[in-house]
C-alpha atoms as a PDB file:
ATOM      1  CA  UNK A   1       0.000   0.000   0.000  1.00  0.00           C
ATOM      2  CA  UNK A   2       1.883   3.083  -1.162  1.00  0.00           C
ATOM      3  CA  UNK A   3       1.307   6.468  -0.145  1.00  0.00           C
ATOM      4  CA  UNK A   4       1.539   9.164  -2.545  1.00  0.00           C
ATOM      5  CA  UNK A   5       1.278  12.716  -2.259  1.00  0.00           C
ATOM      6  CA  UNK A   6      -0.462  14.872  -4.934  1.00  0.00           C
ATOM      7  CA  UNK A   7       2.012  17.447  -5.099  1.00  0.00           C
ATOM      8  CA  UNK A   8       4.381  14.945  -6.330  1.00  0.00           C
ATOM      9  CA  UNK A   9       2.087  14.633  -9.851  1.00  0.00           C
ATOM     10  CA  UNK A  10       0.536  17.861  -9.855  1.00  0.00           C
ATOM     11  CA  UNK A  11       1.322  21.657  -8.776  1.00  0.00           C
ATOM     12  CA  UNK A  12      -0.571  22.947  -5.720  1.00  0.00           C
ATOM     13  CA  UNK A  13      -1.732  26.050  -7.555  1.00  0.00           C
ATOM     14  CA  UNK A  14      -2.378  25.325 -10.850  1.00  0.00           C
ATOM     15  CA  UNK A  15      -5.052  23.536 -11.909  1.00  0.00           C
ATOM     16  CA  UNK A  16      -3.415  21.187 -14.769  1.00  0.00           C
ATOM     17  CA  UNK A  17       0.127  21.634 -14.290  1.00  0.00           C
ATOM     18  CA  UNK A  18       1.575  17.603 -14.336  1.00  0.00           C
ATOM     19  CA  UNK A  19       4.302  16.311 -12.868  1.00  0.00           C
ATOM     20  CA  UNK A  20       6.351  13.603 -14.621  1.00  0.00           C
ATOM     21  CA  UNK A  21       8.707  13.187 -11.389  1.00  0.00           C
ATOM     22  CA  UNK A  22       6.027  11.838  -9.466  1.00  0.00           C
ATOM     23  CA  UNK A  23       4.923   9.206 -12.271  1.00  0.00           C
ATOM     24  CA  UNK A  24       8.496   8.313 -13.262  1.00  0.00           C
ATOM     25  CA  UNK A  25       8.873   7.409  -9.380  1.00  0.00           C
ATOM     26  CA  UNK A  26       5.755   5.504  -9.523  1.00  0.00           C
ATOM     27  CA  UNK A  27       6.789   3.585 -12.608  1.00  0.00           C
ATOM     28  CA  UNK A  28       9.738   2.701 -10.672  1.00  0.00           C
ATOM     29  CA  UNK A  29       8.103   1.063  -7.513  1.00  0.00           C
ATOM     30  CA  UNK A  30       5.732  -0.579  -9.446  1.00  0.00           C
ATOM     31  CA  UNK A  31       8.220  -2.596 -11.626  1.00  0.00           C
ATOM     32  CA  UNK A  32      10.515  -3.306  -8.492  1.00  0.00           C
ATOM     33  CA  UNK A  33       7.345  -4.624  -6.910  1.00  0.00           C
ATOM     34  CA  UNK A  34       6.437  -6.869  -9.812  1.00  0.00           C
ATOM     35  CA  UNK A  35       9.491  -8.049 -10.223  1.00  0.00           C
ATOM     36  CA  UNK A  36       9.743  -9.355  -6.866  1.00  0.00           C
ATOM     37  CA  UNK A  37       5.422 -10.695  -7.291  1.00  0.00           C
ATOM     38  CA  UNK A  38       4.410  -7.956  -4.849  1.00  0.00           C
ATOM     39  CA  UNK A  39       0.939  -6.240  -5.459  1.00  0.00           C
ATOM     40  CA  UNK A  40       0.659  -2.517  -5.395  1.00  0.00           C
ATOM     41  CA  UNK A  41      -2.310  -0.486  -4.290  1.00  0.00           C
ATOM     42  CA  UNK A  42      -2.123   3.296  -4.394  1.00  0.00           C
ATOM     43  CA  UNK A  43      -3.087   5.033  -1.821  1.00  0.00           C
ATOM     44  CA  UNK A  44      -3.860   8.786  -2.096  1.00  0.00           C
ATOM     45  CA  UNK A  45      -2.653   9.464   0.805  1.00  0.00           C
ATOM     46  CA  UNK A  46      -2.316  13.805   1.007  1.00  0.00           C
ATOM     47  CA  UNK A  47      -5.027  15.103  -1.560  1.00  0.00           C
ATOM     48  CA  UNK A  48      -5.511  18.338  -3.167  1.00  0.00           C
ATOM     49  CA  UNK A  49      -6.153  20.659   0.352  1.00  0.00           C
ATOM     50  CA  UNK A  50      -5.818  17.817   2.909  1.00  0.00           C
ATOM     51  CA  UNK A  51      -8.814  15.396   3.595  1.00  0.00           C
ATOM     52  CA  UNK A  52      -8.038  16.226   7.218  1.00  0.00           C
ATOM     53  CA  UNK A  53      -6.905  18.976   9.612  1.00  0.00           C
ATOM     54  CA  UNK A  54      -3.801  17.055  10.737  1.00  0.00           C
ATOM     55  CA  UNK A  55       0.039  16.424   9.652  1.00  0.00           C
ATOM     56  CA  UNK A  56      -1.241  12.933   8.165  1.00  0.00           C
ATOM     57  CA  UNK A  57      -2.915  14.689   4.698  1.00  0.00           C
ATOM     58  CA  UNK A  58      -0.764  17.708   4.958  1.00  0.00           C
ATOM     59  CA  UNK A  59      -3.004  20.339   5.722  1.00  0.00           C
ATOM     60  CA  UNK A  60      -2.449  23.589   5.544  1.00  0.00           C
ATOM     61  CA  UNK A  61      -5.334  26.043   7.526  1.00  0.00           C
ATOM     62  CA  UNK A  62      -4.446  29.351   6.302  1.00  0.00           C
ATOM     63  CA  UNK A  63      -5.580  27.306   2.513  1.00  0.00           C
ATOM     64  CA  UNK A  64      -9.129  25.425   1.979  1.00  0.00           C
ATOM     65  CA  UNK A  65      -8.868  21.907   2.423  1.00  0.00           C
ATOM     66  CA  UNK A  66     -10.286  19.241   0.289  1.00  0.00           C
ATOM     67  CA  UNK A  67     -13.790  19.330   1.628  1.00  0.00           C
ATOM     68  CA  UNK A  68     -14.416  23.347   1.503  1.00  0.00           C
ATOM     69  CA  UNK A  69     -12.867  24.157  -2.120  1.00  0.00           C
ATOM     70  CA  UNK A  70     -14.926  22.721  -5.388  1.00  0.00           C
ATOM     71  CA  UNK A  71     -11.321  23.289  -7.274  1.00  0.00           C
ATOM     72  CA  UNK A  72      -9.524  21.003  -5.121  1.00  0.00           C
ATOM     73  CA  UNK A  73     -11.805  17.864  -5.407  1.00  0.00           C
ATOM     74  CA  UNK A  74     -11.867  18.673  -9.300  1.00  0.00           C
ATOM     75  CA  UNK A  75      -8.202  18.370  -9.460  1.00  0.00           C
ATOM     76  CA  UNK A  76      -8.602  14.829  -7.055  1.00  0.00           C
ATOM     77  CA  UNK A  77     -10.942  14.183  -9.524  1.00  0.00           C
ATOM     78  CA  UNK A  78      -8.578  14.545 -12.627  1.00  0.00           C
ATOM     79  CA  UNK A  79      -5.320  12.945 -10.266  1.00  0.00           C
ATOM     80  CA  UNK A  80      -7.186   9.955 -10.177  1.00  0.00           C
ATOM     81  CA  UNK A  81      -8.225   9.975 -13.819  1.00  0.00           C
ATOM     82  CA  UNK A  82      -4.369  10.572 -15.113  1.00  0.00           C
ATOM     83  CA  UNK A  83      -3.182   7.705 -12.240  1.00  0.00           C
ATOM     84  CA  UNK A  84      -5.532   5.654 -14.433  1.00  0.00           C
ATOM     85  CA  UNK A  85      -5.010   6.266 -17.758  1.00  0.00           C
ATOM     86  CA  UNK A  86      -1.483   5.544 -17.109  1.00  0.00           C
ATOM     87  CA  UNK A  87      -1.785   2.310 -14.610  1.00  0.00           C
ATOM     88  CA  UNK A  88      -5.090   1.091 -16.113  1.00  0.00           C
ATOM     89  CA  UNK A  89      -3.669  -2.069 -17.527  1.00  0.00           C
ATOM     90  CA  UNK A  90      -0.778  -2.616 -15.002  1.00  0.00           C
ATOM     91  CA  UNK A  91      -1.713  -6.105 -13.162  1.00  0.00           C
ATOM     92  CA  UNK A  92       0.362  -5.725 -10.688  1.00  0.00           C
ATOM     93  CA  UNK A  93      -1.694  -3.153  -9.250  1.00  0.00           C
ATOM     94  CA  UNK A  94      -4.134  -4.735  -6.874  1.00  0.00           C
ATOM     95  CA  UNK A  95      -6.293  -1.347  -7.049  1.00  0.00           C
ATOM     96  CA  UNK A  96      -6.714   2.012  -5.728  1.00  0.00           C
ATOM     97  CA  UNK A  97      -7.098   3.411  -2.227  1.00  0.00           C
ATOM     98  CA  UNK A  98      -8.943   6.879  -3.492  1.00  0.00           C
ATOM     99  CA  UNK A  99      -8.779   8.744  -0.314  1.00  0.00           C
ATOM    100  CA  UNK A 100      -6.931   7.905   2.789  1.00  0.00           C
ATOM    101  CA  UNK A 101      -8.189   8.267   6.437  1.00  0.00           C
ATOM    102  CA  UNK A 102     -10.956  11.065   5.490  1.00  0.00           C
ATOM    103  CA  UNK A 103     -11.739  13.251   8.915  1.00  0.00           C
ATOM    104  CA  UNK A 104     -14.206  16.024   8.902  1.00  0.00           C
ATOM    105  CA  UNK A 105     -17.585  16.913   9.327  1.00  0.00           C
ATOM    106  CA  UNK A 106     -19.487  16.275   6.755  1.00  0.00           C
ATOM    107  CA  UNK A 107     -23.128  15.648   7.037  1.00  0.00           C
ATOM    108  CA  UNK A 108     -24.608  12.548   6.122  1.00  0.00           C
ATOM    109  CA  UNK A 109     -21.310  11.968   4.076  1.00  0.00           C
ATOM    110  CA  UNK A 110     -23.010  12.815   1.143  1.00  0.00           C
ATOM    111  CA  UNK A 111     -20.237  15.102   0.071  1.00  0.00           C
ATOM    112  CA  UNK A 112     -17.267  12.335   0.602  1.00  0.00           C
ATOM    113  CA  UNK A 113     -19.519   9.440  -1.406  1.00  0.00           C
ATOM    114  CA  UNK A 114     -20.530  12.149  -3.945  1.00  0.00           C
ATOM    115  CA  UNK A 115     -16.415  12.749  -4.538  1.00  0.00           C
ATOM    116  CA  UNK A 116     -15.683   9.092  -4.810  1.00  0.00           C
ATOM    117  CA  UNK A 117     -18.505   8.504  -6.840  1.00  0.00           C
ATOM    118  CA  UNK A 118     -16.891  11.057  -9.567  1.00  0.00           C
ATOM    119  CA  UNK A 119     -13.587   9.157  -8.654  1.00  0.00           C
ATOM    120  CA  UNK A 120     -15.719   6.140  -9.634  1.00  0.00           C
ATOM    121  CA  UNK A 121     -16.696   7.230 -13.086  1.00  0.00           C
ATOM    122  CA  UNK A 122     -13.863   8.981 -14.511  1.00  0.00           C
ATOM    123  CA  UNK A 123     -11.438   5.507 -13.490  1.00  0.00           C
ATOM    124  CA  UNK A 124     -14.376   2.864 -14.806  1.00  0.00           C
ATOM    125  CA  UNK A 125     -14.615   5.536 -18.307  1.00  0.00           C
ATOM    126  CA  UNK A 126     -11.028   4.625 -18.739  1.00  0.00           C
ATOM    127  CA  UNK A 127     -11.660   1.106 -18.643  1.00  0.00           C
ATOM    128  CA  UNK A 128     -10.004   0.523 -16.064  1.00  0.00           C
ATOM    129  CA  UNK A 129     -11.277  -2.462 -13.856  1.00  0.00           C
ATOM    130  CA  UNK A 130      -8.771  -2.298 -10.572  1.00  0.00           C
ATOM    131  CA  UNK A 131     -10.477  -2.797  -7.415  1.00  0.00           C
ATOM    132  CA  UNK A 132     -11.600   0.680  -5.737  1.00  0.00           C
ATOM    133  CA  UNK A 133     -10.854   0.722  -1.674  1.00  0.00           C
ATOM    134  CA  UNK A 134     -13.023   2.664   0.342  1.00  0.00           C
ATOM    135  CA  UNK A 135     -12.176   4.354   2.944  1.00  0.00           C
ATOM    136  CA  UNK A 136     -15.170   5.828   5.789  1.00  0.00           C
ATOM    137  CA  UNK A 137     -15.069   9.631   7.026  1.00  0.00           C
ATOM    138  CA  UNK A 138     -13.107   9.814  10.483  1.00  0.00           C
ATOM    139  CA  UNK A 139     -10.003   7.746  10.044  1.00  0.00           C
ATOM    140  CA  UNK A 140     -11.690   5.184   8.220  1.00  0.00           C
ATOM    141  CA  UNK A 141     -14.217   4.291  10.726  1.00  0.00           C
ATOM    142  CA  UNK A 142     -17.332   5.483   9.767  1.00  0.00           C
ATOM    143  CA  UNK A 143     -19.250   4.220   6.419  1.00  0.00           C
ATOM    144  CA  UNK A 144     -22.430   7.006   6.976  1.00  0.00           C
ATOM    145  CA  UNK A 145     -23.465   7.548   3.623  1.00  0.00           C
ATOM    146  CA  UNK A 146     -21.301   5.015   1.743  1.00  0.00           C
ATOM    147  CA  UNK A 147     -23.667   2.069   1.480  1.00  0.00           C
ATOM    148  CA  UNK A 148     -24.860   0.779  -0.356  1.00  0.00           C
ATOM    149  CA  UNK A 149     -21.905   0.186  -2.701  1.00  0.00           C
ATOM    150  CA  UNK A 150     -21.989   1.690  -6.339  1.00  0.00           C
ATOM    151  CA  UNK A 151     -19.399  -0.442  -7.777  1.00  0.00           C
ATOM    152  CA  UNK A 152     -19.554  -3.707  -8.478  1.00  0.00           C
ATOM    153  CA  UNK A 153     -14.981  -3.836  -7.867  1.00  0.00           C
ATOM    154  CA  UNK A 154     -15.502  -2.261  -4.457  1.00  0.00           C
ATOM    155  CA  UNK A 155     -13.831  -3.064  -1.014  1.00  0.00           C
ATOM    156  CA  UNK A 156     -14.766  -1.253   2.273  1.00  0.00           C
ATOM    157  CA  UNK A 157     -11.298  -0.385   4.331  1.00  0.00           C
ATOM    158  CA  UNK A 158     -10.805  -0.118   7.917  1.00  0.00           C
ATOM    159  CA  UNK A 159      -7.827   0.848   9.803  1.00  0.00           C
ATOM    160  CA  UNK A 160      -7.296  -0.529  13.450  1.00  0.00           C
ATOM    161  CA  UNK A 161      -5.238   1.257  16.510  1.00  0.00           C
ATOM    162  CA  UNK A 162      -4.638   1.414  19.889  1.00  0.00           C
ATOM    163  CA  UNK A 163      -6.938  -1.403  20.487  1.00  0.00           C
ATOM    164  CA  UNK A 164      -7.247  -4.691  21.700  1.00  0.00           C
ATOM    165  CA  UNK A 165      -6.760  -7.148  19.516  1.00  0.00           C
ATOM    166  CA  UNK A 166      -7.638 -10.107  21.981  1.00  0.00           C
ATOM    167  CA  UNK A 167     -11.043 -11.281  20.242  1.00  0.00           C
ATOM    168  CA  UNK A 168     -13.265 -11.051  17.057  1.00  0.00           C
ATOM    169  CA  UNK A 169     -15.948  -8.990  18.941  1.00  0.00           C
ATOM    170  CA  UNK A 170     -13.018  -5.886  18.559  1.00  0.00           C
ATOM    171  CA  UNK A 171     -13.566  -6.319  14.787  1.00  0.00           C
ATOM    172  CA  UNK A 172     -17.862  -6.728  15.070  1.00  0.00           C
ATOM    173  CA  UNK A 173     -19.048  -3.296  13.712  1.00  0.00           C
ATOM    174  CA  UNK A 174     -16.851  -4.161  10.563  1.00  0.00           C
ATOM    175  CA  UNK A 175     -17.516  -7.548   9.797  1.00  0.00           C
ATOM    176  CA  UNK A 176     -21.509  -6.474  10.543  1.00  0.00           C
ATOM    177  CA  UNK A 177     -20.601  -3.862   7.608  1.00  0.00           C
ATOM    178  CA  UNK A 178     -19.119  -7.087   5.293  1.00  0.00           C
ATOM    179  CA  UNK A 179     -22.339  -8.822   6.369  1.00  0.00           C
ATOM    180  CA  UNK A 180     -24.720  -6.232   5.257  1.00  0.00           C
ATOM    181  CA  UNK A 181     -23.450  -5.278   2.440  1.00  0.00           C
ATOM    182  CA  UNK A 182     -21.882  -8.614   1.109  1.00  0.00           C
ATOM    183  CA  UNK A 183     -18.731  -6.825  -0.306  1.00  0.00           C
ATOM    184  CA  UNK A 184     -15.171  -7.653   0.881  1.00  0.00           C
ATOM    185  CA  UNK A 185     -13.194  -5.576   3.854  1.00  0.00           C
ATOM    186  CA  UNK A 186      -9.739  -4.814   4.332  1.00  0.00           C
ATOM    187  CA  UNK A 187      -7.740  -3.502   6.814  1.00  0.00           C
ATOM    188  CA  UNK A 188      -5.375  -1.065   5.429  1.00  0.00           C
ATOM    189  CA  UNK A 189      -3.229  -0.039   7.900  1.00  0.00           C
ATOM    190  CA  UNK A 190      -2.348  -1.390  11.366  1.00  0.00           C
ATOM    191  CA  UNK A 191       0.271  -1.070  13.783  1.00  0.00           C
ATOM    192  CA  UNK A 192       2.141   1.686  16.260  1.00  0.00           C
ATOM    193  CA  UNK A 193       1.035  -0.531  19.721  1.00  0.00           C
ATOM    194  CA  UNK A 194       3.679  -3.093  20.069  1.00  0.00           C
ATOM    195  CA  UNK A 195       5.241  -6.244  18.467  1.00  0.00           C
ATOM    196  CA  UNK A 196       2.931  -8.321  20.985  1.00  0.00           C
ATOM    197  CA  UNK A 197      -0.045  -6.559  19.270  1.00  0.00           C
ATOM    198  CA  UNK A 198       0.730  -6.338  15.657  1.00  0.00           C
ATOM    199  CA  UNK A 199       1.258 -10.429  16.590  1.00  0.00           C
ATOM    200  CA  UNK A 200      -2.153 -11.122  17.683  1.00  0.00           C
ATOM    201  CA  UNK A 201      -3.736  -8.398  14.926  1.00  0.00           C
ATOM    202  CA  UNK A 202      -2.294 -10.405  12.146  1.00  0.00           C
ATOM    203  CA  UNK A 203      -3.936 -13.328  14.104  1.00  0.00           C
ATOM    204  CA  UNK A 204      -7.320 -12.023  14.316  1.00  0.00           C
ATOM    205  CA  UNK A 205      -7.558 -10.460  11.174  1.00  0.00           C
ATOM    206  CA  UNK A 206      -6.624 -13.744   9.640  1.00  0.00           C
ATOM    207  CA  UNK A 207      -8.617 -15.681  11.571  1.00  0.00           C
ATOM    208  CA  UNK A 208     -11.829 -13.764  10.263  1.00  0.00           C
ATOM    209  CA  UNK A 209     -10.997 -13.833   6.512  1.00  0.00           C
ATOM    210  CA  UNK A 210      -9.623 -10.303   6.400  1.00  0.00           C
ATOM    211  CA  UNK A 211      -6.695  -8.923   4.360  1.00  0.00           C
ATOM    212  CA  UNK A 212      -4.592  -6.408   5.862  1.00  0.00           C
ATOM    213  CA  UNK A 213      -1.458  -4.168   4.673  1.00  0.00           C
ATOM    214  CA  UNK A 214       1.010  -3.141   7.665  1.00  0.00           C
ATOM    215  CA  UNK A 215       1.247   0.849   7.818  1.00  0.00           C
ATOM    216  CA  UNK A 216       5.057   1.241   6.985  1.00  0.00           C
ATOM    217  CA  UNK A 217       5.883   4.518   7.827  1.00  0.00           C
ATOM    218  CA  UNK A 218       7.452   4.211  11.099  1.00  0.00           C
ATOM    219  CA  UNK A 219       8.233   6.690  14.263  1.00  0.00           C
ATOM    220  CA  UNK A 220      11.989   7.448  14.362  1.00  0.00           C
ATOM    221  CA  UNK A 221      12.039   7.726  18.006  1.00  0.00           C
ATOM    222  CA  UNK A 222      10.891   4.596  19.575  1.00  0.00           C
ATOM    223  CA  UNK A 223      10.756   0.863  19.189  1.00  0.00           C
ATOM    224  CA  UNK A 224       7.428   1.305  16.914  1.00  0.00           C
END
């Protein structure tokens, strides 16, 4: 699962200015990863304005962030639809995480399913088949507005922290959502606790069918 930040494909203040650094990169990753068998999903990790108010997306409040600017989830909108146009036909891309960890208020999360929904369309008009991940508003952890699914390729994603990993019932309200909805979940990131946890997490996630993808990016200051 590979986090990418926009600014790395497109310029913060121009609309359409593109970036070949950040696809070059890309290109790179991707063919070390298939030559060693390893599926990539990309994870749009820092969008256009920051998804959140906090260091993980990058935001900046003295700018709009993703949710209050129309320009910024147009250019999200057209990152995603250049990301497939290029990658479209790549099978060693698993599929696409379209917005990590969303956090804000947003009523009824009719605005965040409205944005993936555009996400949606402008990736399937390419032809382009990957498998979308979705991601629920605060951290991942609530789906208010994103069911029923609107793509038949679609996986619901959950991220688990600082919490017990000692018995399915920690995993319920998600594996209710699987239930309900009859479309796959997948843990997309874990970890930060302790080697004892990240153990038994791997453990319980396993031992209810789930896939999972370790969160990579690790503190430079302690054992985690």
């Amino acid at each position: 699962r590979l986090p990418l930040h926009y600014e790395y494909f497109v310029n913060r203040d121009t609309p359409d200015q593109w970036k070949e650094q950040g696809f070059l990169l890309l290109d790179k990753v991707i063919s070390w990863c298939s030559a060693a068998g390893l599926y990539v999903i990309l994870d749009l990790h820092a969008a256009p304005g920051g998804q959140s108010d906090n260091a993980i997306s990058d935001y900046d409040d003295t700018l709009p962030s993703l949710w209050e600017s129309v320009e910024n989830q147009d250019k999200t909108v057209r990152l995603w639809q250049k990301l497939s146009q290029r990658y479209k036909d790549q099978p060693w891309i698993a599929g696409y995480d379209l917005i990590n960890e969303p956090a804000w208020d947003l009523p009824g999360g009719t605005l965040l399913r409205s944005l993936y929904q555009r996400i949606t369309e402008v990736i399937r008009a390419n032809r382009d088949q990957h498998i979308l991940f979705i991601e629920g508003n605060w951290y991942s952890n609530d789906y208010t507005g994103l069911t029923p699914a609107w793509d038949p390729q679609m996986v619901y994603v959950f991220h688990k922290y600082w919490s017990s990993a000692e018995t399915p019932s920690e995993l319920q309200w998600v594996l209710d959502l699987r239930t309900a909805e009859n479309r796959p979940i997948w843990c997309g990131e874990h970890g930060e606790n302790s080697n004892d946890h990240f153990t038994k997490m791997v453990e319980l996630l396993h031992g209810q069918g789930i896939g999972m993808s370790w969160w990579p990016m690790k503190k430079f200051t302690s054992i985690n």
